[in-house]
PDB file of N, CA and C in Angstrom:
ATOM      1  N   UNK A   1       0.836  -1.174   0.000  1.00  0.00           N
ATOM      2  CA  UNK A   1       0.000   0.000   0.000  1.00  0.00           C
ATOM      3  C   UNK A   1       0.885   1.243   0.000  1.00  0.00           C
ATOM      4  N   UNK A   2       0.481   1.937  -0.590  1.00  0.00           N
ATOM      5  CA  UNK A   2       1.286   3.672  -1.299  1.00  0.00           C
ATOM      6  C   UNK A   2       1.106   4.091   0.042  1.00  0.00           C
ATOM      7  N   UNK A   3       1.922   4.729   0.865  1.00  0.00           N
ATOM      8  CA  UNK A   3       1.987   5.925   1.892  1.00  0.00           C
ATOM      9  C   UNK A   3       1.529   7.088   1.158  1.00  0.00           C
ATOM     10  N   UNK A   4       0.304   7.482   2.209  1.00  0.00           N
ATOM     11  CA  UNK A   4      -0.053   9.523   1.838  1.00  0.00           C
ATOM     12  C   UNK A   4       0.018   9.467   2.496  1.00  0.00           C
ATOM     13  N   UNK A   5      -0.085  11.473   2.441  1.00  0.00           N
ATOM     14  CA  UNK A   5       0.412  12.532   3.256  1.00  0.00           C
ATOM     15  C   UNK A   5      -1.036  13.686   3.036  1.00  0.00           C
ATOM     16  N   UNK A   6      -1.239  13.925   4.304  1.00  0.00           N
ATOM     17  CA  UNK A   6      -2.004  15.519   3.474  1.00  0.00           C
ATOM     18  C   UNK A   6      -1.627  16.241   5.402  1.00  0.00           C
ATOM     19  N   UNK A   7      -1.494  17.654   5.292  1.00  0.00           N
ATOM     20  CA  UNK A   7      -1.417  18.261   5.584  1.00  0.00           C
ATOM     21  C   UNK A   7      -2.424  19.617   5.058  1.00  0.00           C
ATOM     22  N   UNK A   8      -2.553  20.883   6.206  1.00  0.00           N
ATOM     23  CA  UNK A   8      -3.530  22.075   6.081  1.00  0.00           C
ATOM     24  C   UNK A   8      -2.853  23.113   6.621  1.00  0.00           C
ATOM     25  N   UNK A   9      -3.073  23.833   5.741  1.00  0.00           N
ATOM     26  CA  UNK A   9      -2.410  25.185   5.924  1.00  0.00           C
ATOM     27  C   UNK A   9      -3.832  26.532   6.366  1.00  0.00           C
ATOM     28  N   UNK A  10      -3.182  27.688   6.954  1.00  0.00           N
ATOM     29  CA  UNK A  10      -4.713  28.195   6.713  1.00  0.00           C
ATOM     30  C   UNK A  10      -3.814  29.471   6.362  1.00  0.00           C
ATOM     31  N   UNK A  11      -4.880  30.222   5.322  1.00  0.00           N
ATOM     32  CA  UNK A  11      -4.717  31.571   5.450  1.00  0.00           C
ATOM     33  C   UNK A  11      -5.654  32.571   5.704  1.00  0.00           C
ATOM     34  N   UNK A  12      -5.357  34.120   5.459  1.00  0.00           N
ATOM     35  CA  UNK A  12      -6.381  34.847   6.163  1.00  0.00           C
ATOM     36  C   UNK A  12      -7.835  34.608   5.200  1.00  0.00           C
ATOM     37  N   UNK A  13      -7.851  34.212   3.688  1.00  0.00           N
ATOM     38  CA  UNK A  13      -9.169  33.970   3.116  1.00  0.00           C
ATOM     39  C   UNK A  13      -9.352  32.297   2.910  1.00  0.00           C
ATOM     40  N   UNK A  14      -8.479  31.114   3.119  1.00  0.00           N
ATOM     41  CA  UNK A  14      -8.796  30.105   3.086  1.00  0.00           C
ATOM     42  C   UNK A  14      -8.333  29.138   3.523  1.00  0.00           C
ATOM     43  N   UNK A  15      -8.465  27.921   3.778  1.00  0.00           N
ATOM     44  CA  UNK A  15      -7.951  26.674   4.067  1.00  0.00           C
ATOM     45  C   UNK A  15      -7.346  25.964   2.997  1.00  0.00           C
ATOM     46  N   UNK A  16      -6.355  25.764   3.085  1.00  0.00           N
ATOM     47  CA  UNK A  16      -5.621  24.742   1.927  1.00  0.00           C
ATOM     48  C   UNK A  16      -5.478  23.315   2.639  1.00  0.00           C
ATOM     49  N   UNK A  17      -5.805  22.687   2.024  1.00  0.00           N
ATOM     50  CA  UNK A  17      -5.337  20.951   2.172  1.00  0.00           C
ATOM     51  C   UNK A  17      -4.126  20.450   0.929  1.00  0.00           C
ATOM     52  N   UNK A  18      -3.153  20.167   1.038  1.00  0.00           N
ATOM     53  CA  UNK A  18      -2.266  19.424   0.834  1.00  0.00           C
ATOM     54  C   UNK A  18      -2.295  17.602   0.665  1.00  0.00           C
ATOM     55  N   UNK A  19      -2.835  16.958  -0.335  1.00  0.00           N
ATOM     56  CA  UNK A  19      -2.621  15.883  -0.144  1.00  0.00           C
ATOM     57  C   UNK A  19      -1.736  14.993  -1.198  1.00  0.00           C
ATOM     58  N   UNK A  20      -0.819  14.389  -0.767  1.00  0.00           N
ATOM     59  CA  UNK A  20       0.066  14.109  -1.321  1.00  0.00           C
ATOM     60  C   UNK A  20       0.976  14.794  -2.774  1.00  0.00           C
ATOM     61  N   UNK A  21       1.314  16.277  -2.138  1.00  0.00           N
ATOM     62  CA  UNK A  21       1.911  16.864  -2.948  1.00  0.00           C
ATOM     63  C   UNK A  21       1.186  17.935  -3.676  1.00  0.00           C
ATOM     64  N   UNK A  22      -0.133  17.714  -3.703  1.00  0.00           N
ATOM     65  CA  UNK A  22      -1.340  18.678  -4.730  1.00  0.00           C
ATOM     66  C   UNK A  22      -2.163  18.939  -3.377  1.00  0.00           C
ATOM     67  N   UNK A  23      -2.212  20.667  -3.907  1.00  0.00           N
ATOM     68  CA  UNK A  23      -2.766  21.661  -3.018  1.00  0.00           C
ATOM     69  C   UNK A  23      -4.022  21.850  -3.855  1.00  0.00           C
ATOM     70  N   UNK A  24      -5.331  21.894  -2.574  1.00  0.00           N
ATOM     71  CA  UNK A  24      -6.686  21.795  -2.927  1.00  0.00           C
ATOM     72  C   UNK A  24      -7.076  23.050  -2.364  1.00  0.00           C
ATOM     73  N   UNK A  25      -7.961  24.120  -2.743  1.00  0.00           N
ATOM     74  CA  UNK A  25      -8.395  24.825  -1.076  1.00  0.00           C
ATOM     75  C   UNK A  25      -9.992  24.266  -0.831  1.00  0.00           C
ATOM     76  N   UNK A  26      -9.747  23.732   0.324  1.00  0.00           N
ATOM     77  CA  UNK A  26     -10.920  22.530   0.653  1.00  0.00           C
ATOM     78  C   UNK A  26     -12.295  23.874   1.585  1.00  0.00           C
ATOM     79  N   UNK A  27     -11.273  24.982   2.068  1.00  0.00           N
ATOM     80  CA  UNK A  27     -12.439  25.794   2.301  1.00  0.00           C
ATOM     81  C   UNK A  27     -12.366  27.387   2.385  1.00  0.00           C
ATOM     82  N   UNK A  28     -12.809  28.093   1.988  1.00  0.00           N
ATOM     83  CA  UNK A  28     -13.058  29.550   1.548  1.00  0.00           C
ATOM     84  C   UNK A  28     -13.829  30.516   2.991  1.00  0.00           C
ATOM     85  N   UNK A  29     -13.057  31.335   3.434  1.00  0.00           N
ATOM     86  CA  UNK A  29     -13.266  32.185   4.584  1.00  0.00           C
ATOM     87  C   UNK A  29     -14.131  33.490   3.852  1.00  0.00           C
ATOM     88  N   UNK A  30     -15.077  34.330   4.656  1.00  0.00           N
ATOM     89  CA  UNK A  30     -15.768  33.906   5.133  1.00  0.00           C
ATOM     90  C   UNK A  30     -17.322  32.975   4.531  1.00  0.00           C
ATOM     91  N   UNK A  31     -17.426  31.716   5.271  1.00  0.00           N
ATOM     92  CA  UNK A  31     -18.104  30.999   4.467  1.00  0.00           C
ATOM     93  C   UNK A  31     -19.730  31.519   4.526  1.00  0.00           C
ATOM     94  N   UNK A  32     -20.607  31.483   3.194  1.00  0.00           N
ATOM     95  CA  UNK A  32     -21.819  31.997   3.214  1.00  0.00           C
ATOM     96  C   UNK A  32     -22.746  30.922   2.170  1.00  0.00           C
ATOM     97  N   UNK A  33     -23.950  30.290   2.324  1.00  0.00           N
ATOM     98  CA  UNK A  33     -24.691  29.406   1.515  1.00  0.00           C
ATOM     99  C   UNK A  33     -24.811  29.797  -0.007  1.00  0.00           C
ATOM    100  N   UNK A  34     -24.143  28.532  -0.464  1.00  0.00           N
ATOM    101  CA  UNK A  34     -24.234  28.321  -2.033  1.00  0.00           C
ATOM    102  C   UNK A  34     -22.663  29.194  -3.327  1.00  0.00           C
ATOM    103  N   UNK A  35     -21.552  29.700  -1.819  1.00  0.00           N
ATOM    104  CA  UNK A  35     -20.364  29.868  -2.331  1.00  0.00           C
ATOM    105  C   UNK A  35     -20.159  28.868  -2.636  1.00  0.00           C
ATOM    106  N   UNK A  36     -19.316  29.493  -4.165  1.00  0.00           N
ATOM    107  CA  UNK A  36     -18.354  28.756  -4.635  1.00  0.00           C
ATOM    108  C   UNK A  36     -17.041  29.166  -5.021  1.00  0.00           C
ATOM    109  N   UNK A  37     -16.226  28.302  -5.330  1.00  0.00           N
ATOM    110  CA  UNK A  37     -14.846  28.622  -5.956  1.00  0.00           C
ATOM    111  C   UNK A  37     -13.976  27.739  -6.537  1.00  0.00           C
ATOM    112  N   UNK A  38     -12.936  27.613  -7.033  1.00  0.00           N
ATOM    113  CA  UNK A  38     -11.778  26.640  -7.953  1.00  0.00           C
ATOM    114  C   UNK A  38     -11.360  26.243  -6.940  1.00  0.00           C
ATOM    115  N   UNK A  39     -11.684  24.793  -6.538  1.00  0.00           N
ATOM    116  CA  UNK A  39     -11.213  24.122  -5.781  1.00  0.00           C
ATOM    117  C   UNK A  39      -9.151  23.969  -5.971  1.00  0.00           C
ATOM    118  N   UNK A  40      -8.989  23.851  -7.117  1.00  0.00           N
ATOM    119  CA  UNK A  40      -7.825  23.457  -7.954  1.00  0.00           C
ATOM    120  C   UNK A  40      -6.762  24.464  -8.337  1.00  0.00           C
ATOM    121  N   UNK A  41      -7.096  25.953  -7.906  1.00  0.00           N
ATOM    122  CA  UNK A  41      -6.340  27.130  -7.950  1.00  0.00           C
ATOM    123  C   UNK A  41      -5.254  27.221  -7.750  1.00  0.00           C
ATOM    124  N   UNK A  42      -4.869  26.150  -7.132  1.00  0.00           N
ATOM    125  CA  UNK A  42      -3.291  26.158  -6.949  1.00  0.00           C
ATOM    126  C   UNK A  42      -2.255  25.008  -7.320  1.00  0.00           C
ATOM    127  N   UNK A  43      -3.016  24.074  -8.204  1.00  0.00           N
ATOM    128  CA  UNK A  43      -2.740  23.093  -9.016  1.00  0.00           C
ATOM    129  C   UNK A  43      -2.603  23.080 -10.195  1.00  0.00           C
ATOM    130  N   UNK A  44      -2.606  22.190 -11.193  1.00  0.00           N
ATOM    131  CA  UNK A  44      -3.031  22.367 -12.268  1.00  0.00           C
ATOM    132  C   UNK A  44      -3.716  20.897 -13.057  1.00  0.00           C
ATOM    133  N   UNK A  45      -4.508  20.660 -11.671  1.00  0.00           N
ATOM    134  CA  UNK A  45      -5.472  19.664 -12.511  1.00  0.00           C
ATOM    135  C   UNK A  45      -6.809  19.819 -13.465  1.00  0.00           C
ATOM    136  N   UNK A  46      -6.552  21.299 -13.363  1.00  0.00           N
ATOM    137  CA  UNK A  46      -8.189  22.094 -14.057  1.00  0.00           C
ATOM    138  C   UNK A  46      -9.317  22.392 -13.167  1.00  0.00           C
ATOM    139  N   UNK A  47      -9.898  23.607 -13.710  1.00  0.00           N
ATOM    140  CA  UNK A  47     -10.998  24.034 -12.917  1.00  0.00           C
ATOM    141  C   UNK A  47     -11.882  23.077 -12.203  1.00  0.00           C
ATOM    142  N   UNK A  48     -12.193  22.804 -10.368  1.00  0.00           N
ATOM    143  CA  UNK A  48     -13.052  22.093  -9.650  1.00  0.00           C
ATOM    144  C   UNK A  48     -13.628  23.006  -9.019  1.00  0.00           C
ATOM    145  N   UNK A  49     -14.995  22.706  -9.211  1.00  0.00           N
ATOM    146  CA  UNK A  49     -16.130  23.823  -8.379  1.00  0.00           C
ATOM    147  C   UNK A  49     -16.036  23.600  -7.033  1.00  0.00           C
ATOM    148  N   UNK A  50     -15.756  23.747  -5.827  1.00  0.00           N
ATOM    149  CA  UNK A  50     -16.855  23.251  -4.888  1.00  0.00           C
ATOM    150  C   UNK A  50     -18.195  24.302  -4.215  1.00  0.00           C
ATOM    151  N   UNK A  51     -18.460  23.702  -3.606  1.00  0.00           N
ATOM    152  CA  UNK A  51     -19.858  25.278  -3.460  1.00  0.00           C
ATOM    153  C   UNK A  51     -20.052  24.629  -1.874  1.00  0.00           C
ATOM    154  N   UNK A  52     -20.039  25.728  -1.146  1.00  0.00           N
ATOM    155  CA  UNK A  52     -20.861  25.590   0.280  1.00  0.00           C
ATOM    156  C   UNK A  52     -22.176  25.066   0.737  1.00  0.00           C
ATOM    157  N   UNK A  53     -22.407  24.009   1.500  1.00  0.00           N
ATOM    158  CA  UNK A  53     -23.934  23.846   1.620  1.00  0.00           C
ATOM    159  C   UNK A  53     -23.917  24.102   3.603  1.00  0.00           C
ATOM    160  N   UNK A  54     -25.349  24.062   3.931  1.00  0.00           N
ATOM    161  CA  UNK A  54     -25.716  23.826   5.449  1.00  0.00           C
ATOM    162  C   UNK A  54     -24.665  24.293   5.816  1.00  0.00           C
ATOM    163  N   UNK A  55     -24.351  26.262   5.943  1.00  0.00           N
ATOM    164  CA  UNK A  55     -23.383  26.791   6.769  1.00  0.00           C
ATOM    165  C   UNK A  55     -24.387  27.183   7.962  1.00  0.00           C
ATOM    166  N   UNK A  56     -23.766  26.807   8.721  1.00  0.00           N
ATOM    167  CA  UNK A  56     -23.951  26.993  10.132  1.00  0.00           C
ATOM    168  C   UNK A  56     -24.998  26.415  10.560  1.00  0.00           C
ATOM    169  N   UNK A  57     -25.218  24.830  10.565  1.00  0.00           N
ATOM    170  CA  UNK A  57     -26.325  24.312  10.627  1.00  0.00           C
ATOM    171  C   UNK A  57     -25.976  22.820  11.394  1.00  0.00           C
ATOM    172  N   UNK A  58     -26.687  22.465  12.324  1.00  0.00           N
ATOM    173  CA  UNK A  58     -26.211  21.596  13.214  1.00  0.00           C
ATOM    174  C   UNK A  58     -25.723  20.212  12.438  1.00  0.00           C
ATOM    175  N   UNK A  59     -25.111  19.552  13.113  1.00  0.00           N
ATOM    176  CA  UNK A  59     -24.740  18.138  12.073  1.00  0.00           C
ATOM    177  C   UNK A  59     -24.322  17.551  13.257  1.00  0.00           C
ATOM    178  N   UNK A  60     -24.839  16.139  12.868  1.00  0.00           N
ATOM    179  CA  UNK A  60     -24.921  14.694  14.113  1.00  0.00           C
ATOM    180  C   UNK A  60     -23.839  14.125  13.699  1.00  0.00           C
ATOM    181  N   UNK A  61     -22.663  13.409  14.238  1.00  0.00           N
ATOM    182  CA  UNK A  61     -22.035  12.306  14.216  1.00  0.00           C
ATOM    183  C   UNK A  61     -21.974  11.407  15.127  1.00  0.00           C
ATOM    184  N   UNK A  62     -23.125  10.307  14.608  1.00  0.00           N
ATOM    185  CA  UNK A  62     -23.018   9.346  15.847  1.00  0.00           C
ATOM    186  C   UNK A  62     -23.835   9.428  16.832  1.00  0.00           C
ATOM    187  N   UNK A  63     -23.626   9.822  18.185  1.00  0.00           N
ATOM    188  CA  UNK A  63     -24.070  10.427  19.571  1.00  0.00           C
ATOM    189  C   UNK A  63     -23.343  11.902  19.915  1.00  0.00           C
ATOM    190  N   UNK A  64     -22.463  12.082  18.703  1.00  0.00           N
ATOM    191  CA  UNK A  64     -21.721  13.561  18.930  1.00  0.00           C
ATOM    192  C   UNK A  64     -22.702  14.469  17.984  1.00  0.00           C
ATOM    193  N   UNK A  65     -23.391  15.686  18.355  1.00  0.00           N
ATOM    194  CA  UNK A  65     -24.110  16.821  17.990  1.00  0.00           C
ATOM    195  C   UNK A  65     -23.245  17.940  17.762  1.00  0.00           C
ATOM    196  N   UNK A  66     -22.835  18.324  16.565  1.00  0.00           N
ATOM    197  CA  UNK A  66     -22.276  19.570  16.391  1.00  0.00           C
ATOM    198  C   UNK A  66     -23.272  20.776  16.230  1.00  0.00           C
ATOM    199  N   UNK A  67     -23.380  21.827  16.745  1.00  0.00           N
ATOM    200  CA  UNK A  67     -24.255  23.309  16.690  1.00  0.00           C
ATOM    201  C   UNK A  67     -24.261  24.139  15.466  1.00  0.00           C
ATOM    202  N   UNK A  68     -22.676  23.974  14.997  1.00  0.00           N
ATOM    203  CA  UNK A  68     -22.217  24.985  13.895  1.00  0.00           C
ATOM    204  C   UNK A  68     -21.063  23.627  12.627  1.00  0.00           C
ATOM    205  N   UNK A  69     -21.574  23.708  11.626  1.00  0.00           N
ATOM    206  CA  UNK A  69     -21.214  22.830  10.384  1.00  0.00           C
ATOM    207  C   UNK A  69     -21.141  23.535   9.446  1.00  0.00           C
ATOM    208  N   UNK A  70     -20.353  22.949   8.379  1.00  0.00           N
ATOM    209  CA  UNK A  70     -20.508  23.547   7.066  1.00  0.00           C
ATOM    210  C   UNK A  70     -20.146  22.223   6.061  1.00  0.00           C
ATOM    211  N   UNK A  71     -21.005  22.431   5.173  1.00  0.00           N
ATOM    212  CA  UNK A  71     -20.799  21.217   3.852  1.00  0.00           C
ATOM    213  C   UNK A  71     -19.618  21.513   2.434  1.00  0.00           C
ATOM    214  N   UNK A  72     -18.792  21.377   1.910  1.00  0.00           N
ATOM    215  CA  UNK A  72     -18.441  21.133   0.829  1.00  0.00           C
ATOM    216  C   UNK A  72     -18.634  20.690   0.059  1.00  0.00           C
ATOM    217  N   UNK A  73     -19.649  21.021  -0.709  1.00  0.00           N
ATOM    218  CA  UNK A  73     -19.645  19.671  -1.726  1.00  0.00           C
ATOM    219  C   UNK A  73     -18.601  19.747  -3.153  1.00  0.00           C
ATOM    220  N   UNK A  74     -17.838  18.836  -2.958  1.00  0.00           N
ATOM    221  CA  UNK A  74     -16.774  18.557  -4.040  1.00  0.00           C
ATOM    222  C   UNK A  74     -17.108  18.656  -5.494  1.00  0.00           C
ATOM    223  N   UNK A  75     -17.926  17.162  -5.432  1.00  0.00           N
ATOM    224  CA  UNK A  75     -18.758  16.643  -6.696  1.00  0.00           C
ATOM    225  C   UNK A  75     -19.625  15.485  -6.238  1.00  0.00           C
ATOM    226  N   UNK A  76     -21.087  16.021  -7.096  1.00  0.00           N
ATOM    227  CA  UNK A  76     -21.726  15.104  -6.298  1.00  0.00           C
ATOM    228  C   UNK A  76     -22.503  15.048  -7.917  1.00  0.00           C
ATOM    229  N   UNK A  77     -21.643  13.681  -8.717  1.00  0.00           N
ATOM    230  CA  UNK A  77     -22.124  13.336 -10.356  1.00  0.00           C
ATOM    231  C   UNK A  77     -22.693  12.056 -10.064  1.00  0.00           C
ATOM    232  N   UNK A  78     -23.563  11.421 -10.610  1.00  0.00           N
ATOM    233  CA  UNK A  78     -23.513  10.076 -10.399  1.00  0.00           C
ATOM    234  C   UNK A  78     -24.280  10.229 -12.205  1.00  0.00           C
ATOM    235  N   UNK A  79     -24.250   8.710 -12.811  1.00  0.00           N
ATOM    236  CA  UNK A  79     -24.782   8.358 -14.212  1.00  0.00           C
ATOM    237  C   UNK A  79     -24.710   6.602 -13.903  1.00  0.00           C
ATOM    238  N   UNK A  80     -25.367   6.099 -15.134  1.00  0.00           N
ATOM    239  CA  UNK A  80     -25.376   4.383 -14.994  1.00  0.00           C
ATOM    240  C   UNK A  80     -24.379   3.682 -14.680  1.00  0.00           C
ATOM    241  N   UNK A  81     -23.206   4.385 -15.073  1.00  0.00           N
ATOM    242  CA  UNK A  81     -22.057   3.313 -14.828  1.00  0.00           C
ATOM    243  C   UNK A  81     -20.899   4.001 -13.971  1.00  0.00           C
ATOM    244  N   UNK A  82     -21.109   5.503 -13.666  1.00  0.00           N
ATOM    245  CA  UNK A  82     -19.934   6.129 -12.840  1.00  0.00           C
ATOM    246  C   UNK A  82     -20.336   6.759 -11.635  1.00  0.00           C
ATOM    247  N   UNK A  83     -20.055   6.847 -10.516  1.00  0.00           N
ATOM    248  CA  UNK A  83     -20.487   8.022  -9.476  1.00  0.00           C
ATOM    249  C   UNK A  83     -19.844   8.373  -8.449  1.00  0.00           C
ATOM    250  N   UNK A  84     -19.645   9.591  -8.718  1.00  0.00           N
ATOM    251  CA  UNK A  84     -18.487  10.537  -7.743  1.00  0.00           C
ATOM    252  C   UNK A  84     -19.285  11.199  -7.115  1.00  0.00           C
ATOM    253  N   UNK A  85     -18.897  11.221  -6.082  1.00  0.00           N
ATOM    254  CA  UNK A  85     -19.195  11.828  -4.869  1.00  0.00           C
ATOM    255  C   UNK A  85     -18.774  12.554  -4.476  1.00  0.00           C
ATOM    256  N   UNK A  86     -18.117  13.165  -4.296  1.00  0.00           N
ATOM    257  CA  UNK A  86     -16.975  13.471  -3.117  1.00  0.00           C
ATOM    258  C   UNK A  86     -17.328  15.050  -1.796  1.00  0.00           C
ATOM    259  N   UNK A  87     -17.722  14.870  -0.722  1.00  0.00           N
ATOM    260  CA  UNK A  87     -18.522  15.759  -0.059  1.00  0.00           C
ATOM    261  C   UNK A  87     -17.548  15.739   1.565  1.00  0.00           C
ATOM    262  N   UNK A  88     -17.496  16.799   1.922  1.00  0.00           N
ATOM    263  CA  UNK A  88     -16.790  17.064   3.348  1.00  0.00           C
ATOM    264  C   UNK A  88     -17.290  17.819   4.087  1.00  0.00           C
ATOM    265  N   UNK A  89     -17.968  17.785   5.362  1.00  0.00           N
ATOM    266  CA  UNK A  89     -18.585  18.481   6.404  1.00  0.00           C
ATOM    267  C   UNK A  89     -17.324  18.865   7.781  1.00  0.00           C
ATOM    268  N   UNK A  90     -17.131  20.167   7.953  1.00  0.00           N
ATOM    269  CA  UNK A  90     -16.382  20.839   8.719  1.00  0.00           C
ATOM    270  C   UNK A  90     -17.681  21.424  10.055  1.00  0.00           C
ATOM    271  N   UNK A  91     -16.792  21.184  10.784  1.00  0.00           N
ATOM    272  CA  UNK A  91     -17.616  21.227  12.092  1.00  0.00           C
ATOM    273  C   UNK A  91     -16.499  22.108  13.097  1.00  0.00           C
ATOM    274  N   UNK A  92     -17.535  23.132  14.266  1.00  0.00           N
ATOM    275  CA  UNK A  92     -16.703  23.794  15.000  1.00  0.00           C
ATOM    276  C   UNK A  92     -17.332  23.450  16.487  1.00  0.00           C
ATOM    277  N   UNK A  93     -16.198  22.887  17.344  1.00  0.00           N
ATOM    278  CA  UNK A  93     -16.636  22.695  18.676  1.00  0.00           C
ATOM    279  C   UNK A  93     -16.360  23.834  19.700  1.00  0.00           C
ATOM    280  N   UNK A  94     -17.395  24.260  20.458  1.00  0.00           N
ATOM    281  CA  UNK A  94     -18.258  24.516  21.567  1.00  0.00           C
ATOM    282  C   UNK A  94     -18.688  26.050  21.401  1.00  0.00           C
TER     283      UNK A  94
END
């Protein structure tokens, strides 16, 4: 099995994620419903949308209740024979 790496950086307008070598910005400061932006801006794998969903809106994990959440949605394609997903919920405790 391949060893990764990802690491996060933050700056004053965003979050960068780092994973294995390719920088994503996984989230955009300050966040507001139905932003979007080039996920891929600092890569060059080509333009990726992601767009904000359920900012500031409670989210369950489990028996753990978060108050304040926010959604990413990456890509959310599906068709008969392919389907990508890819979605990340950021959560802030207390």
């Amino acid at each position: 099995m391949e060893a990764r790496s990802f690491t996060v950086r933050l700056k004053i307008d965003c979050a960068i994620g780092n994973e294995n070598g390719q920088e994503y910005v996984k989230m955009t400061f300050l966040p507001s419903e139905k932003l979007a932006w080039n996920g891929n801006i600092y890569n060059n794998l080509g333009e990726d949308e992601y767009v904000l969903k359920n900012v500031n809106k409670v989210f369950q994990l489990g028996e753990t209740t978060f108050d304040r959440a926010v959604t990413v949605v990456q890509q959310n394609d599906s068709t008969l024979v392919k389907q990508d997903k890819r979605i990340e919920t950021y959560a802030a405790e207390g």
